[in-house]
C-alpha atoms as a PDB file:
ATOM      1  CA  UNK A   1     -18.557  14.449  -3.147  1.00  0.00           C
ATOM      2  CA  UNK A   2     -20.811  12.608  -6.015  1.00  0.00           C
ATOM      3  CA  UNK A   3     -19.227   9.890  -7.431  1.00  0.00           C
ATOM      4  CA  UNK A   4     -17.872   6.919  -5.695  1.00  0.00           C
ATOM      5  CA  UNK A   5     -16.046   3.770  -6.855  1.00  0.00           C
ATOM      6  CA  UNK A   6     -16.094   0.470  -4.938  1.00  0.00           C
ATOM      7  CA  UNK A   7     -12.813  -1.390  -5.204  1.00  0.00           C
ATOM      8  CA  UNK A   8     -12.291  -5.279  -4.242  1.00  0.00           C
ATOM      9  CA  UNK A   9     -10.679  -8.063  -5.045  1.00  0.00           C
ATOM     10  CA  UNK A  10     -12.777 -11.133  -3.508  1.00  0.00           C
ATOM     11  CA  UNK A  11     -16.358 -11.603  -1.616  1.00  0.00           C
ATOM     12  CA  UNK A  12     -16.529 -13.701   0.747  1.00  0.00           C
ATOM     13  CA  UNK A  13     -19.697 -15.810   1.804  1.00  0.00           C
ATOM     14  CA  UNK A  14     -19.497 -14.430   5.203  1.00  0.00           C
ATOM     15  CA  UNK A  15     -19.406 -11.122   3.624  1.00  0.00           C
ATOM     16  CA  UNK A  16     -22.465 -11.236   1.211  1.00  0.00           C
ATOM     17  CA  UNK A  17     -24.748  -9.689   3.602  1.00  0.00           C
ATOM     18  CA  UNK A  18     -23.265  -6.752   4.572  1.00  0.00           C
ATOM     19  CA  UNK A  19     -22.040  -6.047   0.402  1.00  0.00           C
ATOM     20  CA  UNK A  20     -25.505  -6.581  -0.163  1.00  0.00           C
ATOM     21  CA  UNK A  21     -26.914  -3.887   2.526  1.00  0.00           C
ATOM     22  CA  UNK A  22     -23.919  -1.362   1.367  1.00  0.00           C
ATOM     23  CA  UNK A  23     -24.980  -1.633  -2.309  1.00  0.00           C
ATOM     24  CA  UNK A  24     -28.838  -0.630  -1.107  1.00  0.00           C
ATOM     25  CA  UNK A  25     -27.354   2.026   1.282  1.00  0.00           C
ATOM     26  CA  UNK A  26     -25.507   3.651  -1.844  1.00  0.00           C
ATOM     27  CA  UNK A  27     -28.725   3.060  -4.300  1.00  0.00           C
ATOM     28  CA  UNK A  28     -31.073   4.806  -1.626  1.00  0.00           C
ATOM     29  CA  UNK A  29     -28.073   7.621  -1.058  1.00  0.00           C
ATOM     30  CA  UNK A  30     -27.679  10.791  -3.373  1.00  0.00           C
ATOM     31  CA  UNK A  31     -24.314   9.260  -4.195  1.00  0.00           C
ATOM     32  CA  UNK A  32     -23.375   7.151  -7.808  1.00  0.00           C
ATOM     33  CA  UNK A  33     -21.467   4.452  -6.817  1.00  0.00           C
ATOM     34  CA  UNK A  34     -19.467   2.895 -10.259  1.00  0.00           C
ATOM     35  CA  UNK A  35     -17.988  -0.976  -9.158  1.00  0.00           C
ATOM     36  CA  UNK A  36     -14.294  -1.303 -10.147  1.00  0.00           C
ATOM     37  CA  UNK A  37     -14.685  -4.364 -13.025  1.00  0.00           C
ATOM     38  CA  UNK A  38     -12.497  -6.856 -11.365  1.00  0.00           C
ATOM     39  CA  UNK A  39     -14.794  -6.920  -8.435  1.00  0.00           C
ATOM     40  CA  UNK A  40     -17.659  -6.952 -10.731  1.00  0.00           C
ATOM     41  CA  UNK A  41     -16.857 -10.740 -11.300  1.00  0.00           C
ATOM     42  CA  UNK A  42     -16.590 -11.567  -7.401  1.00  0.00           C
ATOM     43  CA  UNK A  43     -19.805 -10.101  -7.087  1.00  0.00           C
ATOM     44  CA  UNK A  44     -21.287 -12.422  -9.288  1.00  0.00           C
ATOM     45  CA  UNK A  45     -19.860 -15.455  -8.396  1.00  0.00           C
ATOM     46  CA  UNK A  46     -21.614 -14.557  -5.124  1.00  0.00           C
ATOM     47  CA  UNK A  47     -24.805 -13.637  -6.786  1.00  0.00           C
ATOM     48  CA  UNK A  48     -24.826 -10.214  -5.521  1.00  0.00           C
ATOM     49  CA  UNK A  49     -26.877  -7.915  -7.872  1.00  0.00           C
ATOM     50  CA  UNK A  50     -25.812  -4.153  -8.508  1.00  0.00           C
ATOM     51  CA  UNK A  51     -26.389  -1.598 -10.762  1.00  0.00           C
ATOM     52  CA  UNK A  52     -23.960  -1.601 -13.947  1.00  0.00           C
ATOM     53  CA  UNK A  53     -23.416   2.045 -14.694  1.00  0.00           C
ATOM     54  CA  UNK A  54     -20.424   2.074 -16.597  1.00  0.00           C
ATOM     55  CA  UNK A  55     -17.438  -0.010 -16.955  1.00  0.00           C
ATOM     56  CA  UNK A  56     -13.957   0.895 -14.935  1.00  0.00           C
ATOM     57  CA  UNK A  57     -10.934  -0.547 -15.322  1.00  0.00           C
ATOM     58  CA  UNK A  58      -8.197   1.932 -15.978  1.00  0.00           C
ATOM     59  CA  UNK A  59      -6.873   5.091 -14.707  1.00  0.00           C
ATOM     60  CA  UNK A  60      -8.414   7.005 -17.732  1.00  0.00           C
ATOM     61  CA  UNK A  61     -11.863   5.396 -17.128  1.00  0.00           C
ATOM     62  CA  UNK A  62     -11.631   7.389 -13.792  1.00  0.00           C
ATOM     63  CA  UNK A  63     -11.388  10.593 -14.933  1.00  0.00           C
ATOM     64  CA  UNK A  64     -13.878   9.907 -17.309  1.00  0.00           C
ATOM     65  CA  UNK A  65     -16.688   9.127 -14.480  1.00  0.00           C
ATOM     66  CA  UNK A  66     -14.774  11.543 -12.668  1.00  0.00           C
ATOM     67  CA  UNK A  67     -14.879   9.604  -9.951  1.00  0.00           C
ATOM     68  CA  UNK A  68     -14.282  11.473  -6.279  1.00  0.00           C
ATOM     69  CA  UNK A  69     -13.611   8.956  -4.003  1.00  0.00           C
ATOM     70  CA  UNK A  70     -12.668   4.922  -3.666  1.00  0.00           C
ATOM     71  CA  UNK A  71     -13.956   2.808  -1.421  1.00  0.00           C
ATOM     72  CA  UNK A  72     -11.457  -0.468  -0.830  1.00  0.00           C
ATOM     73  CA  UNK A  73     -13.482  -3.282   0.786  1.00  0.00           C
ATOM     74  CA  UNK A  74     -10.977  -5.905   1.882  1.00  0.00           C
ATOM     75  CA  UNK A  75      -7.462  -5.101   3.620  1.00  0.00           C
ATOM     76  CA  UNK A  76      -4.571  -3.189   3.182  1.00  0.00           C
ATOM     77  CA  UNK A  77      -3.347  -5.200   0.158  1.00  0.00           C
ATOM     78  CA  UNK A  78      -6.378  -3.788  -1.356  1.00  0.00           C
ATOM     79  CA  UNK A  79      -5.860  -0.363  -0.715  1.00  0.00           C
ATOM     80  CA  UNK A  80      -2.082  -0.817  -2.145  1.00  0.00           C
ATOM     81  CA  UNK A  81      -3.355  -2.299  -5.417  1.00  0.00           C
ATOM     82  CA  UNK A  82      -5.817   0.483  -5.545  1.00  0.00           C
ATOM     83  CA  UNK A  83      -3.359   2.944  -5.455  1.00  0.00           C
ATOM     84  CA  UNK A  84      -2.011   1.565  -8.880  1.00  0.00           C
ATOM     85  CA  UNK A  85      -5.136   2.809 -10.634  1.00  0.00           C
ATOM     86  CA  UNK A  86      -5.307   6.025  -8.905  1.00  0.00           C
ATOM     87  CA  UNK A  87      -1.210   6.772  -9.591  1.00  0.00           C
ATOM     88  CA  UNK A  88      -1.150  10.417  -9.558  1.00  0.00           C
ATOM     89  CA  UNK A  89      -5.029  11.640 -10.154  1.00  0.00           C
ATOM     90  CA  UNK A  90      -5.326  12.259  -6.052  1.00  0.00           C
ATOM     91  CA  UNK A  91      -8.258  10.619  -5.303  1.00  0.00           C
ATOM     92  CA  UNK A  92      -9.207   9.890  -2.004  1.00  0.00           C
ATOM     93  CA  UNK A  93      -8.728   6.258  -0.979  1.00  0.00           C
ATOM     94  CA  UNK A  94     -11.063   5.178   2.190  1.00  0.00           C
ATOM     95  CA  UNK A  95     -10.468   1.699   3.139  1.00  0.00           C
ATOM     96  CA  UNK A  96     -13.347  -0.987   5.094  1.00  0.00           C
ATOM     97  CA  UNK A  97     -11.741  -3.469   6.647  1.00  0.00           C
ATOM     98  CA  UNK A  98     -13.134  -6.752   5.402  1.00  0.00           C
ATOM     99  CA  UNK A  99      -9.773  -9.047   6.521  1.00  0.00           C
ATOM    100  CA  UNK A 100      -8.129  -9.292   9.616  1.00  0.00           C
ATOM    101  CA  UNK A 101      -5.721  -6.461  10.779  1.00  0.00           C
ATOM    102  CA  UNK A 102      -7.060  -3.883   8.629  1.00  0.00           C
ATOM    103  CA  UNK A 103      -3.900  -1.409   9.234  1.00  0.00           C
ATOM    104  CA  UNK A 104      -4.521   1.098   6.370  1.00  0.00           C
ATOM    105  CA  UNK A 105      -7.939  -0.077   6.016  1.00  0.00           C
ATOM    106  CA  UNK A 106      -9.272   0.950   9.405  1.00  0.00           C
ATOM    107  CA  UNK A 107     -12.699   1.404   9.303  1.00  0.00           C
ATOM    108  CA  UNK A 108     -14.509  -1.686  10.620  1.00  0.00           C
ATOM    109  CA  UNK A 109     -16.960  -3.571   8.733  1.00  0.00           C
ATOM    110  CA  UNK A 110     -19.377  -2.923  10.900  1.00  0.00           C
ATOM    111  CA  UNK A 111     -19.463   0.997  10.347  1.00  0.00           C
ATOM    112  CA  UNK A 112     -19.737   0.566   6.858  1.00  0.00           C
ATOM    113  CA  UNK A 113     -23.503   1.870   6.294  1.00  0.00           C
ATOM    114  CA  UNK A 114     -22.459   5.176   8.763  1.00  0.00           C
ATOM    115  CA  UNK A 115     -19.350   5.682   6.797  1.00  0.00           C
ATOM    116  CA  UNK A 116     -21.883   5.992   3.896  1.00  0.00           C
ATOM    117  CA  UNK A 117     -23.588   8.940   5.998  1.00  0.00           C
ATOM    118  CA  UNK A 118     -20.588  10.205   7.152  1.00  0.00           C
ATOM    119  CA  UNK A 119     -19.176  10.533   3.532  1.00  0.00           C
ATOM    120  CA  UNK A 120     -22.449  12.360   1.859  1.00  0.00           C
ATOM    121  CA  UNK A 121     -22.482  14.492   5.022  1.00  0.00           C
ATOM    122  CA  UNK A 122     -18.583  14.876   3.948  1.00  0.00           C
ATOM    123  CA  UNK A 123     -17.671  14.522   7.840  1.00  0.00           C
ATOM    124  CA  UNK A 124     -13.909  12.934   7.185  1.00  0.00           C
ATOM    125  CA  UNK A 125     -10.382  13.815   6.501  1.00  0.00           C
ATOM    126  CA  UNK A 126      -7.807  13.220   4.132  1.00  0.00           C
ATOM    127  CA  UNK A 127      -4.557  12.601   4.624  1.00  0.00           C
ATOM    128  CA  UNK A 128      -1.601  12.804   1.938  1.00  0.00           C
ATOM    129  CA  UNK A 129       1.100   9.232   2.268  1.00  0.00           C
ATOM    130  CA  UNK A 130       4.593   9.766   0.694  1.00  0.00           C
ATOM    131  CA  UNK A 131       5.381   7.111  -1.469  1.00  0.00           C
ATOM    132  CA  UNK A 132       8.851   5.606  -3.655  1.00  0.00           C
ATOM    133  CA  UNK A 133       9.582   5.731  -7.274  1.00  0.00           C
ATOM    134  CA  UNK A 134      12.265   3.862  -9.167  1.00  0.00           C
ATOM    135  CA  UNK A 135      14.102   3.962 -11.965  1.00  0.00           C
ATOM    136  CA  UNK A 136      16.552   1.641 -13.512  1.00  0.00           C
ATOM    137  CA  UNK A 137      18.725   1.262 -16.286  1.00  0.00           C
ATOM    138  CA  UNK A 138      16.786  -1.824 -17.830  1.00  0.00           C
ATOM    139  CA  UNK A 139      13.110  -2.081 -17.856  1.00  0.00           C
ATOM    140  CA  UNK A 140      11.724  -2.929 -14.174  1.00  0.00           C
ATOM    141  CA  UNK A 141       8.207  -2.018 -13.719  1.00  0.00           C
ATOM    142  CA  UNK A 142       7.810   0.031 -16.367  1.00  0.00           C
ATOM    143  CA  UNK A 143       3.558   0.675 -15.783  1.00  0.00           C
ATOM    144  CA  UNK A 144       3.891   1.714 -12.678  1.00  0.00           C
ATOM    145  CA  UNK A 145       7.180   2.198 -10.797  1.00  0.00           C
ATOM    146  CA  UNK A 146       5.997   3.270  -7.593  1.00  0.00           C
ATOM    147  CA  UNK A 147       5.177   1.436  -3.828  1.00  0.00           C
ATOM    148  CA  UNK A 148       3.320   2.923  -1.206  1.00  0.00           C
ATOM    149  CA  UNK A 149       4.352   0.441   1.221  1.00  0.00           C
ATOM    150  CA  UNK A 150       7.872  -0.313   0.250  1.00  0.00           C
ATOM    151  CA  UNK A 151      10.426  -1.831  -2.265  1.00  0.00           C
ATOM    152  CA  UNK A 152      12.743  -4.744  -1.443  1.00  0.00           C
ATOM    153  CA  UNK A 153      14.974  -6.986  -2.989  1.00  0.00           C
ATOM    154  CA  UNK A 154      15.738 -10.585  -2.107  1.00  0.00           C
ATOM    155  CA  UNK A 155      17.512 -14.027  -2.701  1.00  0.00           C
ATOM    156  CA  UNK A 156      15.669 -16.090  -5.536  1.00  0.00           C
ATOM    157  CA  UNK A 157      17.330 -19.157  -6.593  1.00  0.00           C
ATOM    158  CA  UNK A 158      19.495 -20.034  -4.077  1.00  0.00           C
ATOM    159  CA  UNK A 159      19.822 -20.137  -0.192  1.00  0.00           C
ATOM    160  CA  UNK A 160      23.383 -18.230  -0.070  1.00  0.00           C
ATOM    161  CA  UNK A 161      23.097 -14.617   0.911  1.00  0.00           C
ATOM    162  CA  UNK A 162      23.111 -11.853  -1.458  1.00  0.00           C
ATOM    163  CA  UNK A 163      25.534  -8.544  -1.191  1.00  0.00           C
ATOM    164  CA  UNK A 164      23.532  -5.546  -1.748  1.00  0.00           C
ATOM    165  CA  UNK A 165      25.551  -2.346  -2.110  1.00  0.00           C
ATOM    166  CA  UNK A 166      24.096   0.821  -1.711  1.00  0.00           C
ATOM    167  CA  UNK A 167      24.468   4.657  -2.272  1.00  0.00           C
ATOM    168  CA  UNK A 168      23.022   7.571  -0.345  1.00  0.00           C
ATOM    169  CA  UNK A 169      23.642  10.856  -2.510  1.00  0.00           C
ATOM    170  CA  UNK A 170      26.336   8.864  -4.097  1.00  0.00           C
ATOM    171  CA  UNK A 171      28.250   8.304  -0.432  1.00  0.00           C
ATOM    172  CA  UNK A 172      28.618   4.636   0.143  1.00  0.00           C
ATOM    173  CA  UNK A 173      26.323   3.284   3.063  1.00  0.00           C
ATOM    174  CA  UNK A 174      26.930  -0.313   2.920  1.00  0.00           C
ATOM    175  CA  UNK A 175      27.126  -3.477   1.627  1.00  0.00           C
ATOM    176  CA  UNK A 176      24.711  -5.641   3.057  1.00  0.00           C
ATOM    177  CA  UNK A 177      25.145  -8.881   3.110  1.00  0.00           C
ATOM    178  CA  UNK A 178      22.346 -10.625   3.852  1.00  0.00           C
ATOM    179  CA  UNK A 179      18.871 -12.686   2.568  1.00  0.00           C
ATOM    180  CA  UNK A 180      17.479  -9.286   1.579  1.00  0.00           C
ATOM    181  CA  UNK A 181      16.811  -5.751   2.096  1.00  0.00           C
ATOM    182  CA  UNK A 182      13.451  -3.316   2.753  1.00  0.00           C
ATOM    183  CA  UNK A 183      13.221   0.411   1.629  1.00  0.00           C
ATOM    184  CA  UNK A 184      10.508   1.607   3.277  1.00  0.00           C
ATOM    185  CA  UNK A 185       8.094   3.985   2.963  1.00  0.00           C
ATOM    186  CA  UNK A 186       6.861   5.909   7.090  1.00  0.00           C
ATOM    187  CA  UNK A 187       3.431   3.927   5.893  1.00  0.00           C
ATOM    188  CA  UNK A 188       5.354   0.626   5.227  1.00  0.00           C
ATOM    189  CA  UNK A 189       7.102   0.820   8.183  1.00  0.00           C
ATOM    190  CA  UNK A 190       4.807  -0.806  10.416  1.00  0.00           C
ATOM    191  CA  UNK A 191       4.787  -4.042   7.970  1.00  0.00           C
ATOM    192  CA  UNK A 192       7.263  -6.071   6.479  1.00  0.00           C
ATOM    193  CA  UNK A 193      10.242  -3.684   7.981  1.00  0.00           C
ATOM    194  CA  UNK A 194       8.595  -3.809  11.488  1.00  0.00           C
ATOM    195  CA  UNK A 195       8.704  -7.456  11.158  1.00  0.00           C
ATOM    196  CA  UNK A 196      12.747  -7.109  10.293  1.00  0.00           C
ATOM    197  CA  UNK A 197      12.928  -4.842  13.246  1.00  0.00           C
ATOM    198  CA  UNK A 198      12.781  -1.502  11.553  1.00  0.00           C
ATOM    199  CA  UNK A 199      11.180   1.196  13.784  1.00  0.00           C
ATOM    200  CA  UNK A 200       7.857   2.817  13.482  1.00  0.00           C
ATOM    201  CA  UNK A 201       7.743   6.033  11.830  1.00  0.00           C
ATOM    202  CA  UNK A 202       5.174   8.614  11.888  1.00  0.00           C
ATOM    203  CA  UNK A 203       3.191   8.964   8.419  1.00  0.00           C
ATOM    204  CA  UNK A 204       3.911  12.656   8.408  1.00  0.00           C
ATOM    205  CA  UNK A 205       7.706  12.550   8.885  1.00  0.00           C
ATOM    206  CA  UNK A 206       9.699  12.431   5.402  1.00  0.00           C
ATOM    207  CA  UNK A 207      11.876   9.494   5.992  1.00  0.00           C
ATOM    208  CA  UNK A 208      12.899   6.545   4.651  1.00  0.00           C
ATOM    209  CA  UNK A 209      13.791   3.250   6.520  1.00  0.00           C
ATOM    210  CA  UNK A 210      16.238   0.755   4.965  1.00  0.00           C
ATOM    211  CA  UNK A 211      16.305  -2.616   6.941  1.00  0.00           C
ATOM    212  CA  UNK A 212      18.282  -5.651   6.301  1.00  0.00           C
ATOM    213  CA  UNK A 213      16.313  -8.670   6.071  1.00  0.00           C
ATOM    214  CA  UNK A 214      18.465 -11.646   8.181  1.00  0.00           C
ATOM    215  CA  UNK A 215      21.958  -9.811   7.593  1.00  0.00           C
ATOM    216  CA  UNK A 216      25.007 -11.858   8.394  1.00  0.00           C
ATOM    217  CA  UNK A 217      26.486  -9.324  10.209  1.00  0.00           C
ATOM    218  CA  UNK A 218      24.982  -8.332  14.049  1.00  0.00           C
ATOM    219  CA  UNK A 219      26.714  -4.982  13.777  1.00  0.00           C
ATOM    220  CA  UNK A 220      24.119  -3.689  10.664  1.00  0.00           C
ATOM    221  CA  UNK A 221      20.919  -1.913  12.036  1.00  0.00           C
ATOM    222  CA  UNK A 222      17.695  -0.389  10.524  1.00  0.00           C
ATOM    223  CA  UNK A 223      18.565   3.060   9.509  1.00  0.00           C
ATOM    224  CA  UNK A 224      16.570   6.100   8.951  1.00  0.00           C
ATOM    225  CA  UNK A 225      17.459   8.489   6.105  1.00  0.00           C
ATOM    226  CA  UNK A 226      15.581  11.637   4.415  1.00  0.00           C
ATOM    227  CA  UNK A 227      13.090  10.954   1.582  1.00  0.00           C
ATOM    228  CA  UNK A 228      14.763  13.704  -0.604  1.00  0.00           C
ATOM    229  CA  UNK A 229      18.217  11.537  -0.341  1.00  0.00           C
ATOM    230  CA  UNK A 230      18.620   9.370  -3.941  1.00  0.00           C
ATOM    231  CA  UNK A 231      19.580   5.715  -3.198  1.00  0.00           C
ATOM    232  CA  UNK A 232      21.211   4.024  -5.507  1.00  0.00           C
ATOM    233  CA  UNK A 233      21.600  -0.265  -5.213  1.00  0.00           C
ATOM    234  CA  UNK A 234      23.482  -3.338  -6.963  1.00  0.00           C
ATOM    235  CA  UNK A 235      22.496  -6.901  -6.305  1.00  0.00           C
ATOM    236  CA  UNK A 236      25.222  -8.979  -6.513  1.00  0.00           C
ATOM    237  CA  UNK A 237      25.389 -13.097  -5.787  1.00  0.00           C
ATOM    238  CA  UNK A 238      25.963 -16.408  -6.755  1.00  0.00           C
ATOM    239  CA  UNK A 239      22.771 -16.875  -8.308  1.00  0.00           C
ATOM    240  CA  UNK A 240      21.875 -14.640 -11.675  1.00  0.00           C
ATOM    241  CA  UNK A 241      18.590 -13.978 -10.849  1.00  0.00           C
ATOM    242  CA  UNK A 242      17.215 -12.116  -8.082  1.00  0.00           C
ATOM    243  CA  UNK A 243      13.690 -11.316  -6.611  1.00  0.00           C
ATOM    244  CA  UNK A 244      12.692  -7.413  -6.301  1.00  0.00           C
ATOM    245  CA  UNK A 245       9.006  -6.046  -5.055  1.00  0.00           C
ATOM    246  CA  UNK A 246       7.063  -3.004  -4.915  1.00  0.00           C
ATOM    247  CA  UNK A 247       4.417  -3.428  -2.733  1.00  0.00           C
ATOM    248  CA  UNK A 248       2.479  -6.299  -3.903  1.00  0.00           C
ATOM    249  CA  UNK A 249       3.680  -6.429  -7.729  1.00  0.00           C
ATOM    250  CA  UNK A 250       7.308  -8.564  -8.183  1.00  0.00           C
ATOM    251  CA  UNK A 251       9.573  -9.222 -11.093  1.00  0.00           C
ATOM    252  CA  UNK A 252      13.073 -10.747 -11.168  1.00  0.00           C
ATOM    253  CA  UNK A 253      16.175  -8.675 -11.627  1.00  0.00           C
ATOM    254  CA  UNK A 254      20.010  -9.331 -12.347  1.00  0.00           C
ATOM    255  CA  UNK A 255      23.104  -7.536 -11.568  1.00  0.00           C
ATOM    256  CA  UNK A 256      22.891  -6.211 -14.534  1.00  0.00           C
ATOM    257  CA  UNK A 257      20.316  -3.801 -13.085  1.00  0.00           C
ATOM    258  CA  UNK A 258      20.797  -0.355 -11.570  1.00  0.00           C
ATOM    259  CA  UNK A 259      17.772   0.762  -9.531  1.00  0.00           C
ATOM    260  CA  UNK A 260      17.586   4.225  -8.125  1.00  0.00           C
ATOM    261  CA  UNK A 261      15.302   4.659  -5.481  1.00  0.00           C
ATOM    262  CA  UNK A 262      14.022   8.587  -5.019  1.00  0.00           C
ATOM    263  CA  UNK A 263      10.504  10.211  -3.318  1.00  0.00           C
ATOM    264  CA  UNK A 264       7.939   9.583  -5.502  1.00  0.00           C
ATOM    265  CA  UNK A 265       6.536  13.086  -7.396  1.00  0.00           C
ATOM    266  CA  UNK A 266       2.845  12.604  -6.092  1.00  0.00           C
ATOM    267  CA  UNK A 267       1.249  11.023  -2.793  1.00  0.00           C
ATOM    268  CA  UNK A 268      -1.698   8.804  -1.928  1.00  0.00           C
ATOM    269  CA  UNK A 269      -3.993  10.809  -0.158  1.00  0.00           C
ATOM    270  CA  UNK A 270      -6.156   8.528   2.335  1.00  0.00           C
ATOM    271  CA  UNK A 271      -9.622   9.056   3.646  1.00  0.00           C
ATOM    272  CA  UNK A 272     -10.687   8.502   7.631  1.00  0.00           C
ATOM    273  CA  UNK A 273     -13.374   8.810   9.785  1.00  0.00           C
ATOM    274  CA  UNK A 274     -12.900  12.135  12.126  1.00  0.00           C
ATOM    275  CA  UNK A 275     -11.782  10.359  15.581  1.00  0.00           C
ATOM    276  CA  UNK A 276      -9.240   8.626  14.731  1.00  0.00           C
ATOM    277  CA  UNK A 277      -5.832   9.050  14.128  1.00  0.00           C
ATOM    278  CA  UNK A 278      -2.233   6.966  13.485  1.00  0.00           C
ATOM    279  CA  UNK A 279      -1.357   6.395  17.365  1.00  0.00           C
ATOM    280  CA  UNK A 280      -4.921   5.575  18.069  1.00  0.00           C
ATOM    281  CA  UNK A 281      -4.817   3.271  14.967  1.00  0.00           C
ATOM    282  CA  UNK A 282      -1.290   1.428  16.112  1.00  0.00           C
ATOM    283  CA  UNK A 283      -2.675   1.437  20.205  1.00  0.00           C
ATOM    284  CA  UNK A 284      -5.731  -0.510  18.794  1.00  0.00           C
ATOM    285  CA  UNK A 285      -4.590  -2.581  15.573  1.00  0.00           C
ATOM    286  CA  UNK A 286      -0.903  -3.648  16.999  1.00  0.00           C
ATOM    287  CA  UNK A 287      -1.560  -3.285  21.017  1.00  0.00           C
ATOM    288  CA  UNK A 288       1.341  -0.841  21.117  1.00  0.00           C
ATOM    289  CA  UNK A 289       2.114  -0.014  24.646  1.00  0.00           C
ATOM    290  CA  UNK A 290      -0.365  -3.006  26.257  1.00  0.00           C
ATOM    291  CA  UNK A 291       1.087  -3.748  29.261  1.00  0.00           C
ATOM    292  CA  UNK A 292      -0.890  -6.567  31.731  1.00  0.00           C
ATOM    293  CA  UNK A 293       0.547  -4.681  34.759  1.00  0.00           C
ATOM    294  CA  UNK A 294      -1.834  -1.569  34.230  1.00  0.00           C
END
């Protein structure tokens, strides 16, 4: 483990400090740390000095600095948008909670200068995420069609529900009518689906969850379904455009569209501390199990 690459989006003034005392940490360290160049310019604006060593940007620019390992400071929506520059070169992503929950991102801020130790002394694990890719018979995120988290579709212009049909294997599994509908990844279930009332699934297990988003009909539950199954949805409604996401990136589709939803070829492999592990994580980040009678 040599070369390391901060990621970030924003620095916040409450933050300065502790970016300032990592950035020292890394200089006195045998590591090279390399500064993803959109958090270059948040590091400036909070007059944070750092060494320049070369400029990153792009997938390519990685495997030019052959770069071993990211560091995400901020939340999970950091780690997701770093996972569009890694795409398939399976680097390590280790994420430092700067925000609030910090689900992915689970290392506290406040271990940050130990996780430096415990990263030269190479004392952590990896673990490999399954993720989603799509295709579609008219262009629909062409750069990089794949979520980590999940891919839905919603309602756009109007507040009338939307029928989504959908395929599993080419056997018809519904048609939902409702404001929306999640395909989720095991690590996306414990967001936006969990918040539909899609169930937790292990990270390990090679599922997919598909939950309706306010369906109109009581009868139509989350279901579970293998991740080598090939879904296949239409978006139909009286509006022409609708609203589609993968992860944090959006873009409006018709019903024109055909979207094919399969397991994505490669995986995001994520970095952790030794200790911990996913029921640990969703015991201490979502009080799972908390009951005030024990």
């Amino acid at each position: 483990m040599k070369n390391i690459l901060l990621y970030g989006q924003t620095v916040k003034l409450t933050d300065t400090g502790i970016i300032k005392a990592l950035l020292q940490k890394l200089e006195d360290s045998p590591l090279d740390y390399y500064i993803f160049d959109g958090y270059k310019l948040s590091l400036n604006e909070a007059s944070i000095e750092y060494k320049d060593r070369s400029a990153i940007n792009t997938k390519d620019d990685l495997e030019t600095n052959a770069i071993d390992l990211i560091i995400t400071l901020g939340g999970d929506g950091t780690i997701l948008k770093a996972t569009n520059l890694v795409q398939d070169l399976d680097i390590p992503i280790m994420g430092i909670n700067m925000g609030r929950l910090g689900f992915l991102a689970n290392i506290e801020k406040s271990k940050i200068l130990s996780a430096v130790d415990t990263i030269i002394a190479g004392d952590f694990f990896t673990e490999e995420r399954s993720m989603l890719s799509l295709q579609s018979n008219l262009p629909l995120f062409e750069d990089m069609p794949f979520a980590l988290n999940d891919f839905t579709v919603h309602k756009r212009d109007t507040s009338s529900m939307i029928t989504i049909t959908v395929m599993v294997d080419d056997k018809y599994l519904n048609s939902y009518w409702a404001d929306g509908l999640i395909f989720s990844t095991p690590t996306g279930s414990t967001g936006y689906s969990l918040s539909c009332g899609g169930p937790i699934i292990s990270p390990d297990s090679g599922n997919i969850v598909i939950t309706p988003i306010a369906p109109h009909n009581l009868n139509v539950r989350p279901i579970v379904i293998s991740n080598d199954a090939e879904i296949s949805i239409r978006v139909e409604g009286r509006s022409e455009n609708f609203l589609c996401t993968m992860d944090s990136r959006y873009e409006t589709i018709t019903a024109e569209h055909k979207i094919t939803l399969t397991k994505c070829p490669f995986r995001t492999k994520l970095a952790h501390l030794n200790g911990t592990d996913f029921m640990q994580t969703i015991r201490e980040k979502m009080l799972w199990g908390l009951d005030k009678r024990n």
